[in-house]
C-alpha atoms as a PDB file:
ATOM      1  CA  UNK A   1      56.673  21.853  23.925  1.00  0.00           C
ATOM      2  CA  UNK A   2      55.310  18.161  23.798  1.00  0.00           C
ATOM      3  CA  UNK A   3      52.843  18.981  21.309  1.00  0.00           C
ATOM      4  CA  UNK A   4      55.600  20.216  18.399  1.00  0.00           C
ATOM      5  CA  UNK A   5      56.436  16.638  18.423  1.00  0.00           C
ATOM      6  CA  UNK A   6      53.046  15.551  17.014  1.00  0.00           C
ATOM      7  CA  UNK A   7      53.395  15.469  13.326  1.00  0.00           C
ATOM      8  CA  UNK A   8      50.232  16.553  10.887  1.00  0.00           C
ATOM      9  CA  UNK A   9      47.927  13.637  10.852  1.00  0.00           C
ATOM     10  CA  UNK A  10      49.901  11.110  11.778  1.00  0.00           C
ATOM     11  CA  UNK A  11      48.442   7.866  14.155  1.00  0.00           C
ATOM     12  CA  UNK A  12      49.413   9.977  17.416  1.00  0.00           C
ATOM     13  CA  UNK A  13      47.678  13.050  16.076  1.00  0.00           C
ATOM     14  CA  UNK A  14      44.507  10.715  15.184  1.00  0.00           C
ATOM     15  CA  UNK A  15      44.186   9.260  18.674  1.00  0.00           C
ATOM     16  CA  UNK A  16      44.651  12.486  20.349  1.00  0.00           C
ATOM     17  CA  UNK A  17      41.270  13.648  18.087  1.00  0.00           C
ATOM     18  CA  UNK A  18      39.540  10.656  18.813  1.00  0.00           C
ATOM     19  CA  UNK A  19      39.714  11.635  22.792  1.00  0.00           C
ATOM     20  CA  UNK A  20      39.772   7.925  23.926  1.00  0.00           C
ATOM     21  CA  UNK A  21      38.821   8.700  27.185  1.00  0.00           C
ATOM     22  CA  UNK A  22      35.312   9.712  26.101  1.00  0.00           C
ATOM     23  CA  UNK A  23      34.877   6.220  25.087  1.00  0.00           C
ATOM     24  CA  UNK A  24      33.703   5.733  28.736  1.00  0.00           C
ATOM     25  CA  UNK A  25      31.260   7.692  28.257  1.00  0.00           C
ATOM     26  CA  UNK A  26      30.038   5.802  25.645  1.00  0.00           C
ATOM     27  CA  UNK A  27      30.478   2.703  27.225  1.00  0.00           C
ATOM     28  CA  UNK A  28      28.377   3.048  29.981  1.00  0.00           C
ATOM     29  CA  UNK A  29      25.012   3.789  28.566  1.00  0.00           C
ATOM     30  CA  UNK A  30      25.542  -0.052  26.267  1.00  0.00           C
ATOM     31  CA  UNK A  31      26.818  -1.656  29.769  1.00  0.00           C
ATOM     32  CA  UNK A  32      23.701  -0.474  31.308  1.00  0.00           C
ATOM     33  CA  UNK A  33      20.773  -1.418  28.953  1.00  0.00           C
ATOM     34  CA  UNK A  34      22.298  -4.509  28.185  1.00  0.00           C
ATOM     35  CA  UNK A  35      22.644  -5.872  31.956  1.00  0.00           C
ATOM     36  CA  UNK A  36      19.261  -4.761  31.789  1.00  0.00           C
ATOM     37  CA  UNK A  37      18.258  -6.679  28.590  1.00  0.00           C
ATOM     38  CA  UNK A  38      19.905  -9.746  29.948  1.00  0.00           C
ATOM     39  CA  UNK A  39      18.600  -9.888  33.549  1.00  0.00           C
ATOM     40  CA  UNK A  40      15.092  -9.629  31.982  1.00  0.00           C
ATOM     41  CA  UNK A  41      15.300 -12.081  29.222  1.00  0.00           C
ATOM     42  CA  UNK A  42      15.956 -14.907  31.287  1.00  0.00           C
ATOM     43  CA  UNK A  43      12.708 -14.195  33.382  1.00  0.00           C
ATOM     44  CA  UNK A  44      10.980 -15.698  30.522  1.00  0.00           C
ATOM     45  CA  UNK A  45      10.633 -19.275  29.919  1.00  0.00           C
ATOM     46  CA  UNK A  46      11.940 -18.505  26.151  1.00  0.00           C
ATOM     47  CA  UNK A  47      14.386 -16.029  26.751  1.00  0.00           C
ATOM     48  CA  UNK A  48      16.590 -15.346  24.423  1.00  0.00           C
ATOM     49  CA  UNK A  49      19.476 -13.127  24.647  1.00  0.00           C
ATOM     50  CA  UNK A  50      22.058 -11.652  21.517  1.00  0.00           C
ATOM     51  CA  UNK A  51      25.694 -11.478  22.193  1.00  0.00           C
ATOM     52  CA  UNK A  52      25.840  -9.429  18.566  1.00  0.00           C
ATOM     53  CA  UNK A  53      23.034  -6.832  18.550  1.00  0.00           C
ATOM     54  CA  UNK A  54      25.271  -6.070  21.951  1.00  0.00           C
ATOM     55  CA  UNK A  55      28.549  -5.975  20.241  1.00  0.00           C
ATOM     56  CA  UNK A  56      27.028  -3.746  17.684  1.00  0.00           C
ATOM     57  CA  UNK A  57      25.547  -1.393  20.158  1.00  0.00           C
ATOM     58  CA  UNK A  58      28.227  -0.905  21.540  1.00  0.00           C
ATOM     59  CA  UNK A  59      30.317  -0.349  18.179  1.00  0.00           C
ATOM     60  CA  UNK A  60      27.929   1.823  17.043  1.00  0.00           C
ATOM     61  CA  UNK A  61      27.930   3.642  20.269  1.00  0.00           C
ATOM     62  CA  UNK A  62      32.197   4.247  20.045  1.00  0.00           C
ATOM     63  CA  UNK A  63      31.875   5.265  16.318  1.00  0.00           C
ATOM     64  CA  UNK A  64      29.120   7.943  16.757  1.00  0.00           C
ATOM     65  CA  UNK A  65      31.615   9.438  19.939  1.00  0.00           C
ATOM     66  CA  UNK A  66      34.882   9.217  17.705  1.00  0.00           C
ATOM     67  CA  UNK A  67      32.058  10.877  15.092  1.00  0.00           C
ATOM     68  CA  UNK A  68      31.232  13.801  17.926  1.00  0.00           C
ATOM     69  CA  UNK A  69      34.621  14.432  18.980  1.00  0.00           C
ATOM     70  CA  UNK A  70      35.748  14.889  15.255  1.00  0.00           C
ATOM     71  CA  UNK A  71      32.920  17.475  14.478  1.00  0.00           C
ATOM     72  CA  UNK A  72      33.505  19.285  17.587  1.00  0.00           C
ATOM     73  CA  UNK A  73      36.799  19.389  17.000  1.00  0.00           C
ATOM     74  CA  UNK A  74      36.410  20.718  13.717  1.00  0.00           C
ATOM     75  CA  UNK A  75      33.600  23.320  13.852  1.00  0.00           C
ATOM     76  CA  UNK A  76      34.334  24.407  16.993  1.00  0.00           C
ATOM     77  CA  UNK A  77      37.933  25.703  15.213  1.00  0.00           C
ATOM     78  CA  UNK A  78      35.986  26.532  12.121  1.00  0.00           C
ATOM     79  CA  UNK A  79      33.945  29.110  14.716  1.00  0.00           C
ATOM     80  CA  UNK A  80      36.910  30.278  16.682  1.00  0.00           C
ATOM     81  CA  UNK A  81      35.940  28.821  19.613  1.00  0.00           C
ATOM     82  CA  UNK A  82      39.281  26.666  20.556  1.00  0.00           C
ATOM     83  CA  UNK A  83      41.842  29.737  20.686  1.00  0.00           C
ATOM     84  CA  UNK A  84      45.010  28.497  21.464  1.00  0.00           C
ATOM     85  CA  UNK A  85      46.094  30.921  23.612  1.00  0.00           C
ATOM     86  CA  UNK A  86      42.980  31.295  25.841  1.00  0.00           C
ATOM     87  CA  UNK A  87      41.621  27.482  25.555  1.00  0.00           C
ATOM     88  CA  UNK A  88      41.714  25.864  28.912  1.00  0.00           C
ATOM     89  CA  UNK A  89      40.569  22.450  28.475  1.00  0.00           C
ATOM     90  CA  UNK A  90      42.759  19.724  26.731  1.00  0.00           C
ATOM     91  CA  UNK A  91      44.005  21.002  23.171  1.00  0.00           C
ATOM     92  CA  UNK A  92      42.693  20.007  20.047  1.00  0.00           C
ATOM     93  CA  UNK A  93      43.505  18.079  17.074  1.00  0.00           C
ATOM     94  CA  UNK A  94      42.916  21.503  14.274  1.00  0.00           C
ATOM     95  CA  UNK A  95      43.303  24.273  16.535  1.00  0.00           C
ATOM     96  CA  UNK A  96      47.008  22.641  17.638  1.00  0.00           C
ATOM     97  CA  UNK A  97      47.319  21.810  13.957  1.00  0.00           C
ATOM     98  CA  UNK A  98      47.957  18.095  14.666  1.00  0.00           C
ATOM     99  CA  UNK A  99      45.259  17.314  11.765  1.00  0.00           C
ATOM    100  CA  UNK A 100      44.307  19.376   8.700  1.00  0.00           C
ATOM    101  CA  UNK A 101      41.109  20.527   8.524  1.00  0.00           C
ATOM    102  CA  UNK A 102      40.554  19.015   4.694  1.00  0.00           C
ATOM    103  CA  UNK A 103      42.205  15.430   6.626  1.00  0.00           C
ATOM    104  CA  UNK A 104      39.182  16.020   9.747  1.00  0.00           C
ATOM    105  CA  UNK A 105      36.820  16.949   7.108  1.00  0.00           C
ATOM    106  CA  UNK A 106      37.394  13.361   5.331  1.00  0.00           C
ATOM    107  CA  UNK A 107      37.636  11.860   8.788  1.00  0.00           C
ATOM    108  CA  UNK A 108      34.029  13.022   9.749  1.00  0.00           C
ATOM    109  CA  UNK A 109      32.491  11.446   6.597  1.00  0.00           C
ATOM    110  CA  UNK A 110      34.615   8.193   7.044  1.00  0.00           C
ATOM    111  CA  UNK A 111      33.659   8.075  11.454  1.00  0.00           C
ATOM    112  CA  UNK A 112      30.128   9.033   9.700  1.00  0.00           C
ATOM    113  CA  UNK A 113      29.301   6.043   7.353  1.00  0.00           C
ATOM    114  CA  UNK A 114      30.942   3.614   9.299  1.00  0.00           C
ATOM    115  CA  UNK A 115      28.361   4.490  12.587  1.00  0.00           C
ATOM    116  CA  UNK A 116      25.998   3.848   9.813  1.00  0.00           C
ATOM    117  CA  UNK A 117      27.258   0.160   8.784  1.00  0.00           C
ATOM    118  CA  UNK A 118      27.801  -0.922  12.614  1.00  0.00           C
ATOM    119  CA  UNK A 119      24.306   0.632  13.148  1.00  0.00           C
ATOM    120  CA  UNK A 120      22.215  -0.855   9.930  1.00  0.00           C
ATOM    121  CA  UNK A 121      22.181  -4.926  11.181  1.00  0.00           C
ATOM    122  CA  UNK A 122      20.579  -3.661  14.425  1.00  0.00           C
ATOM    123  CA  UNK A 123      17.404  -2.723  12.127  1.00  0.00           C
ATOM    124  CA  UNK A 124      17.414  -6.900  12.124  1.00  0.00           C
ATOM    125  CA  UNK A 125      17.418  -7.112  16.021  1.00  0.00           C
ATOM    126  CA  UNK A 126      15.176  -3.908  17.047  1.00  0.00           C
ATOM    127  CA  UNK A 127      13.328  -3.516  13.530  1.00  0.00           C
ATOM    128  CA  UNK A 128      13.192  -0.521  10.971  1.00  0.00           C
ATOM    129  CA  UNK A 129      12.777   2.096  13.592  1.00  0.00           C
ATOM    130  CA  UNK A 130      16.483   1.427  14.914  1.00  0.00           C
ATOM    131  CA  UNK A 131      17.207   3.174  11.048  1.00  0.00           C
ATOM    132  CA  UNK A 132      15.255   6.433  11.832  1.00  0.00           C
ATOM    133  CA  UNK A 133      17.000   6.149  15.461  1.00  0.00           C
ATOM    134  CA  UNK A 134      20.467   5.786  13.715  1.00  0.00           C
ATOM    135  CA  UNK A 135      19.591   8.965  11.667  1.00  0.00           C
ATOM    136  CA  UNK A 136      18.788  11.222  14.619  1.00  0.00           C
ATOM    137  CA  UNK A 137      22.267  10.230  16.634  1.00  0.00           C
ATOM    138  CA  UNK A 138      23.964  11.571  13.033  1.00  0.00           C
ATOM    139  CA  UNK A 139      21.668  14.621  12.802  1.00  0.00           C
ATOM    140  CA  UNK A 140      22.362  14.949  16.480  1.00  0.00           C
ATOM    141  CA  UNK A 141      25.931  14.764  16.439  1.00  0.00           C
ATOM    142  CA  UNK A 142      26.162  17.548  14.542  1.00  0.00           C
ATOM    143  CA  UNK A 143      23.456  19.932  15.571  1.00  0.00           C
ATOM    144  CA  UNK A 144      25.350  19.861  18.981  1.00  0.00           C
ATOM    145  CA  UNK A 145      28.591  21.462  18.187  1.00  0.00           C
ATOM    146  CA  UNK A 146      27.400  23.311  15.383  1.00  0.00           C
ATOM    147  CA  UNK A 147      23.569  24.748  16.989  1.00  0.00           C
ATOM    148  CA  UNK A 148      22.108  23.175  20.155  1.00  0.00           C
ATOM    149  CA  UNK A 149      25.272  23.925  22.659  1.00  0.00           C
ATOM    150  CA  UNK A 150      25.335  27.349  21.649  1.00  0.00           C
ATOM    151  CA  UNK A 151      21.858  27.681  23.109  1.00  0.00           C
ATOM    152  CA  UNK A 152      22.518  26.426  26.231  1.00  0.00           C
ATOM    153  CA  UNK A 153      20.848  22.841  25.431  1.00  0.00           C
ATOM    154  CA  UNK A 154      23.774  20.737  25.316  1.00  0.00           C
ATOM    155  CA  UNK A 155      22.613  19.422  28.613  1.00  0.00           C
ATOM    156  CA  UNK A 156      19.608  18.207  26.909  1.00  0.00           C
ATOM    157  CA  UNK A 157      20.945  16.443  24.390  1.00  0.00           C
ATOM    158  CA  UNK A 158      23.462  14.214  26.641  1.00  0.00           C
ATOM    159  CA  UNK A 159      20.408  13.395  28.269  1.00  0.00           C
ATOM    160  CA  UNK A 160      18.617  12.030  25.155  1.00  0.00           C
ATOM    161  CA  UNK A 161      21.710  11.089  23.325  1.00  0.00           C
ATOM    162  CA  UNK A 162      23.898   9.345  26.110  1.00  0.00           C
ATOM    163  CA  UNK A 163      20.824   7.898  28.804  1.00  0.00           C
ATOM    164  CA  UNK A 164      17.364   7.452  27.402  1.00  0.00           C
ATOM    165  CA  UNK A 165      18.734   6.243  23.580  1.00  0.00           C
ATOM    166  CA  UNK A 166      21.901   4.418  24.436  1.00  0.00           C
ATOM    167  CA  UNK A 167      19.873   2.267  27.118  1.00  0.00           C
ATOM    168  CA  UNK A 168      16.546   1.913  25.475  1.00  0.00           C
ATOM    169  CA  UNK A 169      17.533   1.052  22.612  1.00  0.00           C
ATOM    170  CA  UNK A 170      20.398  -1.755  23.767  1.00  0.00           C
ATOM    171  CA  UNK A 171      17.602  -2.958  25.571  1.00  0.00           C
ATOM    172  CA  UNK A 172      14.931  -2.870  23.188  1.00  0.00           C
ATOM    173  CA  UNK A 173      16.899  -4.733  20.084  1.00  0.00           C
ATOM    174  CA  UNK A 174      16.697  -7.492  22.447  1.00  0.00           C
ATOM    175  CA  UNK A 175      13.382  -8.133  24.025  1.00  0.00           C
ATOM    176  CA  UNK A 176      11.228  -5.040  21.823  1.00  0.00           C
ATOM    177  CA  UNK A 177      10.230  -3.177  24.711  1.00  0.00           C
ATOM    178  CA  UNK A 178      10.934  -0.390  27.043  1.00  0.00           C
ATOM    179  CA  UNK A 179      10.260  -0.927  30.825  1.00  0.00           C
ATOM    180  CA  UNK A 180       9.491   1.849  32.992  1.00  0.00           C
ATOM    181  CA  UNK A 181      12.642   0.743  34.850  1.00  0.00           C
ATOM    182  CA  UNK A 182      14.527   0.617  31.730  1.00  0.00           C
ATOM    183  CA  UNK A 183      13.970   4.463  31.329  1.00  0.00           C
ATOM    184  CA  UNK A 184      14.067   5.801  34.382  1.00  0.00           C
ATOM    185  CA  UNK A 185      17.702   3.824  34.206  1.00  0.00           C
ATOM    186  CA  UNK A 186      18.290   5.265  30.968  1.00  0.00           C
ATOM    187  CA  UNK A 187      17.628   9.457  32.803  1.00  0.00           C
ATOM    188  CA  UNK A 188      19.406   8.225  35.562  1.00  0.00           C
ATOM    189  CA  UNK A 189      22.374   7.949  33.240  1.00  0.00           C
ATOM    190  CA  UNK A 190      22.368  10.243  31.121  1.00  0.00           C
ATOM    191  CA  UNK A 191      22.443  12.834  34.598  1.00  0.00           C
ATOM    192  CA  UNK A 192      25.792  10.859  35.467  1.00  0.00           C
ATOM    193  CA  UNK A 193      27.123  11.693  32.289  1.00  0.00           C
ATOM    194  CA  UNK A 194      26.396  15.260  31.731  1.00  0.00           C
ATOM    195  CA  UNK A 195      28.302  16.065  34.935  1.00  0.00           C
ATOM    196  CA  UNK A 196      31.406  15.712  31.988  1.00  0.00           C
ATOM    197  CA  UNK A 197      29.362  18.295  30.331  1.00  0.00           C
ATOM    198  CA  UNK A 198      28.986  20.393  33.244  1.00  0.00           C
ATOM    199  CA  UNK A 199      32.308  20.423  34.526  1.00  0.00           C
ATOM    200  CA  UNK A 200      33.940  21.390  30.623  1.00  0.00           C
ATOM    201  CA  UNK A 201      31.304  24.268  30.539  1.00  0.00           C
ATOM    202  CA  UNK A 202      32.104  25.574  34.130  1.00  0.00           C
ATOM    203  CA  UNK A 203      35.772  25.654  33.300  1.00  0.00           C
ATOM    204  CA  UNK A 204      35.422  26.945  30.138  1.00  0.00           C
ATOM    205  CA  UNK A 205      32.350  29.541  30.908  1.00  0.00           C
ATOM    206  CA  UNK A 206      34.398  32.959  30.887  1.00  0.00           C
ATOM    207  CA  UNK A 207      35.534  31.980  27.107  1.00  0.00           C
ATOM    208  CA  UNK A 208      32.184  30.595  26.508  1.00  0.00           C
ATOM    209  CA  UNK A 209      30.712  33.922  27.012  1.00  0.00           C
ATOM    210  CA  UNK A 210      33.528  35.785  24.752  1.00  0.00           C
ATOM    211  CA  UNK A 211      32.561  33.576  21.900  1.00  0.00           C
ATOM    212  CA  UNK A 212      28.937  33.679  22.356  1.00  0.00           C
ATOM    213  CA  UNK A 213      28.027  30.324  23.750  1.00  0.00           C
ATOM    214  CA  UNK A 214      25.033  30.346  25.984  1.00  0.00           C
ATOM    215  CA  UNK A 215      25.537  27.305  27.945  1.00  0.00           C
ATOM    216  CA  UNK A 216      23.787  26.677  31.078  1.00  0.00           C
ATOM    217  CA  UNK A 217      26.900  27.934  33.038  1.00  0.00           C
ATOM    218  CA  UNK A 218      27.110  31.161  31.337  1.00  0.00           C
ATOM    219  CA  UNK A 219      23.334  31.670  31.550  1.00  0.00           C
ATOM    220  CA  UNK A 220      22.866  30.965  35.470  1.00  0.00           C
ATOM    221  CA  UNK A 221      26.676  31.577  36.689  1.00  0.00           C
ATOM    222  CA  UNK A 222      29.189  29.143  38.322  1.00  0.00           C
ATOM    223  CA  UNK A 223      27.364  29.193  41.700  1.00  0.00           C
ATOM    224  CA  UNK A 224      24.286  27.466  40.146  1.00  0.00           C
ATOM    225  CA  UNK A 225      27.303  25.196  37.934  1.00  0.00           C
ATOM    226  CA  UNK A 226      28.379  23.842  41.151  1.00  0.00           C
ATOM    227  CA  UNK A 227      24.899  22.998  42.520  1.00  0.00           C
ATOM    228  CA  UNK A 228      23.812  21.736  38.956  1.00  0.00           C
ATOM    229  CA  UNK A 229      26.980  19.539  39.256  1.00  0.00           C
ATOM    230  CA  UNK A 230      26.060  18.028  42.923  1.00  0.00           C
ATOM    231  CA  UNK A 231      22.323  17.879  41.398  1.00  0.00           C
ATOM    232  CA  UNK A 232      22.512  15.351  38.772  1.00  0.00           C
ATOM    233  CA  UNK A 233      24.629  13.211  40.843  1.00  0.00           C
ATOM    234  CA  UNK A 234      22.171  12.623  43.724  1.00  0.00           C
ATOM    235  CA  UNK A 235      18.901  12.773  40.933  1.00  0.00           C
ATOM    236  CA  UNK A 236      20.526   9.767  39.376  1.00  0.00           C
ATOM    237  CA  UNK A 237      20.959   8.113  42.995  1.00  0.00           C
ATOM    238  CA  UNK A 238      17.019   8.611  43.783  1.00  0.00           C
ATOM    239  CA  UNK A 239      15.854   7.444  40.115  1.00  0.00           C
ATOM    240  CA  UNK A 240      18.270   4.779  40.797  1.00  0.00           C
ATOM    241  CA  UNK A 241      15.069   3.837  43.103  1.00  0.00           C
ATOM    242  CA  UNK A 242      13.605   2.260  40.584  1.00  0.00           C
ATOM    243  CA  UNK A 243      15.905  -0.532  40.698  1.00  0.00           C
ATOM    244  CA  UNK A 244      14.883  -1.494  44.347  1.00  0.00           C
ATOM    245  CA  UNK A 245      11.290  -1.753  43.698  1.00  0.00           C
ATOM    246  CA  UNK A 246      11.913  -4.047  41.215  1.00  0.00           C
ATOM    247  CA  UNK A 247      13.937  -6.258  43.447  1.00  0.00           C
ATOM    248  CA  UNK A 248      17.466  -5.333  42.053  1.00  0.00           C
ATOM    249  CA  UNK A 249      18.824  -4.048  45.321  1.00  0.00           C
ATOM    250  CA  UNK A 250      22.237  -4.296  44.935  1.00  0.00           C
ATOM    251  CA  UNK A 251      22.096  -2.264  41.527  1.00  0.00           C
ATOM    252  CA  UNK A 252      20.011   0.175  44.171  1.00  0.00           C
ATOM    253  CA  UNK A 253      22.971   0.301  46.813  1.00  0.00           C
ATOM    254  CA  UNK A 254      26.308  -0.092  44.973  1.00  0.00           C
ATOM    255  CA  UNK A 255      25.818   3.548  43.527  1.00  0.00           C
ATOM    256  CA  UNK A 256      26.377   5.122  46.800  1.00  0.00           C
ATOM    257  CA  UNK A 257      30.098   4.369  45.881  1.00  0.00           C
ATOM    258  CA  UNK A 258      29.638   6.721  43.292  1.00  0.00           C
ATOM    259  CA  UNK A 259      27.873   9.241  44.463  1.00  0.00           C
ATOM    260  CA  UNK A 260      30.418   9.460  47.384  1.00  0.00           C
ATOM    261  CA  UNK A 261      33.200  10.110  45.151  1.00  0.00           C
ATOM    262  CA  UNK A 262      30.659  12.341  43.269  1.00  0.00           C
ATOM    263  CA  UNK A 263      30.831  14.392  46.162  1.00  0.00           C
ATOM    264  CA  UNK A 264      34.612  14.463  46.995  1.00  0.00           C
ATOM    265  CA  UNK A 265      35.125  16.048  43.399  1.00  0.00           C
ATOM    266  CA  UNK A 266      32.568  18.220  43.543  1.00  0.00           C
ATOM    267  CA  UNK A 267      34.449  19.478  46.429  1.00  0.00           C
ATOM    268  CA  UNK A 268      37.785  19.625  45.100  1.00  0.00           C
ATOM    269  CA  UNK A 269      35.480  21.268  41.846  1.00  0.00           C
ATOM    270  CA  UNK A 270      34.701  24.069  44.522  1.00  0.00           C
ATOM    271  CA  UNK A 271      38.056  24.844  46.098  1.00  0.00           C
ATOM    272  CA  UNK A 272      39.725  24.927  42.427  1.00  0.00           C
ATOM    273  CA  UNK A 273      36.565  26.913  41.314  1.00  0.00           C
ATOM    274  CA  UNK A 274      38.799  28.521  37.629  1.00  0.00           C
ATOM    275  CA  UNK A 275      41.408  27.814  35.506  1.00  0.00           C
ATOM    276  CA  UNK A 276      43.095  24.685  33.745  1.00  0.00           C
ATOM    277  CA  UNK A 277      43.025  23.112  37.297  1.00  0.00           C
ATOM    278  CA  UNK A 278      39.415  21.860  36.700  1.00  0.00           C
ATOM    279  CA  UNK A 279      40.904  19.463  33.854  1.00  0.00           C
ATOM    280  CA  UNK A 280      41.796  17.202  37.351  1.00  0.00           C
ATOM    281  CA  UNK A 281      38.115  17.109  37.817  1.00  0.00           C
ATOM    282  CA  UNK A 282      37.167  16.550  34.549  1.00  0.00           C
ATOM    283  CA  UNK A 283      39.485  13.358  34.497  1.00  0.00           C
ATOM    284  CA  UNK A 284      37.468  12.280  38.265  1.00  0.00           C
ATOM    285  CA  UNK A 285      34.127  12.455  36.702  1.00  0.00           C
ATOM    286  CA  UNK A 286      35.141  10.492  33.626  1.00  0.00           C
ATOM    287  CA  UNK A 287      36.144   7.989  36.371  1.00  0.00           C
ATOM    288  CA  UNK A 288      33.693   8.450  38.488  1.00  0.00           C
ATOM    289  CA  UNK A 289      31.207   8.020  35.584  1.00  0.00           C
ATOM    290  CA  UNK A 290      32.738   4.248  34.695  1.00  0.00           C
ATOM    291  CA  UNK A 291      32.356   3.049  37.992  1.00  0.00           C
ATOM    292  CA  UNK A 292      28.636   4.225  38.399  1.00  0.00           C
ATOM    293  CA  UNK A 293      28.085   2.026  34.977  1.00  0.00           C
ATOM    294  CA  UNK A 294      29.832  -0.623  36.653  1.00  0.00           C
ATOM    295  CA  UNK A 295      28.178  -0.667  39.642  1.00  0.00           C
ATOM    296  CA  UNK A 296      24.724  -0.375  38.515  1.00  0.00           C
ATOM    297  CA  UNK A 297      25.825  -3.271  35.806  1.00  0.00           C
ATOM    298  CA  UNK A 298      27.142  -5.700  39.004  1.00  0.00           C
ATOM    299  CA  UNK A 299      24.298  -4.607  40.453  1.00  0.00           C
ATOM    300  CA  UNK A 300      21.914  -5.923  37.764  1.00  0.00           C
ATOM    301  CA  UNK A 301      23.445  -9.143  36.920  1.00  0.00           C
ATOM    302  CA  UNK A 302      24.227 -10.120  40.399  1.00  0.00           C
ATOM    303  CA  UNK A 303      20.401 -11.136  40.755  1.00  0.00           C
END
């Protein structure tokens, strides 16, 4: 009934597309590689460390998720895949017709060039090679909704898109390098944040399967979900390893935090198992996925 209230594409029908709880997810990636990037620049006698290639990571970072959420939105309407009357996850700006698809399709191309202005100065910081990597995040964003997660490799592309790219490259616009460290950081957070992905396909795998979506849930069943789910929190704890053995111990231990409430929702994951219920756990692993980027990021800087 709440949702009749929303009128077409006005500011309340705009946030709800934008999904501003996502922004986390973007977030922590930026939070990461920079406590990285700053920890390490000060071990050198000329440091020096740039408040604004970090701002603009982390713009650039928001934009391209606002940019995600609007395609997905879109095309995944556009395919049939958001049904009102089955969907169980949180609705959706065009299927609820809260937006119009000619407004989303305008939106896209506006969320679109303006990732690309944020993004262009950091060619300054991290040199012309941050362009080609601003070009694949575009490409990216929309092969996902529109190709890769209909093959079952969405998984694969969080990992890429929100750990090893998102932290390698806020670290490398500032000191031109990648550590091993740095990107065994980077894997172990982009495993953190595909549990969101994880979670939305294990709810959603019974439609997933009408519509012809091969995700990893649908392929290998919700038994295997659950254990994937458990998985990539406690691989993200052991890669967090690397951390200790280069004497940032506290960004080593303050994790456990996380994975502990990692494991209390993947046990209230289990007992809910189906149905619109699993939107609860959804919201826990958003949360859970902020304080793992905090912790790790406490852990860093408190040196």
């Amino acid at each position: 009934m709440e949702e009749r209230k929303i009128k077409t594409d006005s500011v309340q029908a705009w946030l709800l597309a934008a999904r501003p709880k996502t922004l986390s997810g973007a977030a922590v990636p930026v939070m990461i590689g920079v406590a990285l990037a700053w920890v390490d620049a000060f071990q050198y006698e000329d440091g020096v460390f740039s408040w604004t290639a970090a701002l603009l990571c982390l713009l650039f970072s928001f934009a391209m998720q606002i940019d995600a959420n609007f395609i997905n939105d879109f095309f995944d309407f556009a395919k049939g895949t958001d049904d009102v009357e089955t969907r169980l996850g949180p609705r959706r700006a065009c299927a609820q017709g809260w937006v119009k698809l000619d407004s989303m399709k305008k939106a896209i191309a506006f969320t679109t060039c303006l990732a690309c202005v944020i993004g262009l100065p950091l060619a300054y910081y991290g040199g012309l090679e941050m362009i080609l990597v601003g070009i694949f995040c575009v490409i990216f964003a929309f092969l996902y909704t529109t190709f890769f997660s209909y093959l079952g490799l969405g998984d694969l592309l969080v990992l890429v898109f929100f750990g090893i790219v998102p932290v390698c490259c806020s670290y490398y616009v500032q000191l031109h390098v990648v550590t091993a460290e740095v990107f065994l950081a980077s894997i172990a957070c982009g495993l953190v944040i595909d549990a969101l992905l994880i979670v939305n396909n294990f709810r959603d795998r019974d439609n997933d399967r009408l519509a012809g979506k091969n995700t990893i849930i649908v392929r290998l069943g919700p038994k295997a979900g659950l254990q994937l789910y458990v998985g990539v929190g406690v691989a993200a704890i052991i890669l967090g390893g690397t951390f200790w053995m280069n004497g940032h111990i506290l960004a080593s231990l303050l994790p456990l935090l996380y994975l502990v409430l990692h494991l209390f929702t993947y046990l209230k994951m289990k007992r809910i198992y189906q149905g619109k219920a699993l939107n609860l756990i959804l919201g826990e692993t958003a949360r859970n996925i902020f304080i793992y980027g905090v912790l790790v990021s406490v852990g860093l800087l408190l040196v």
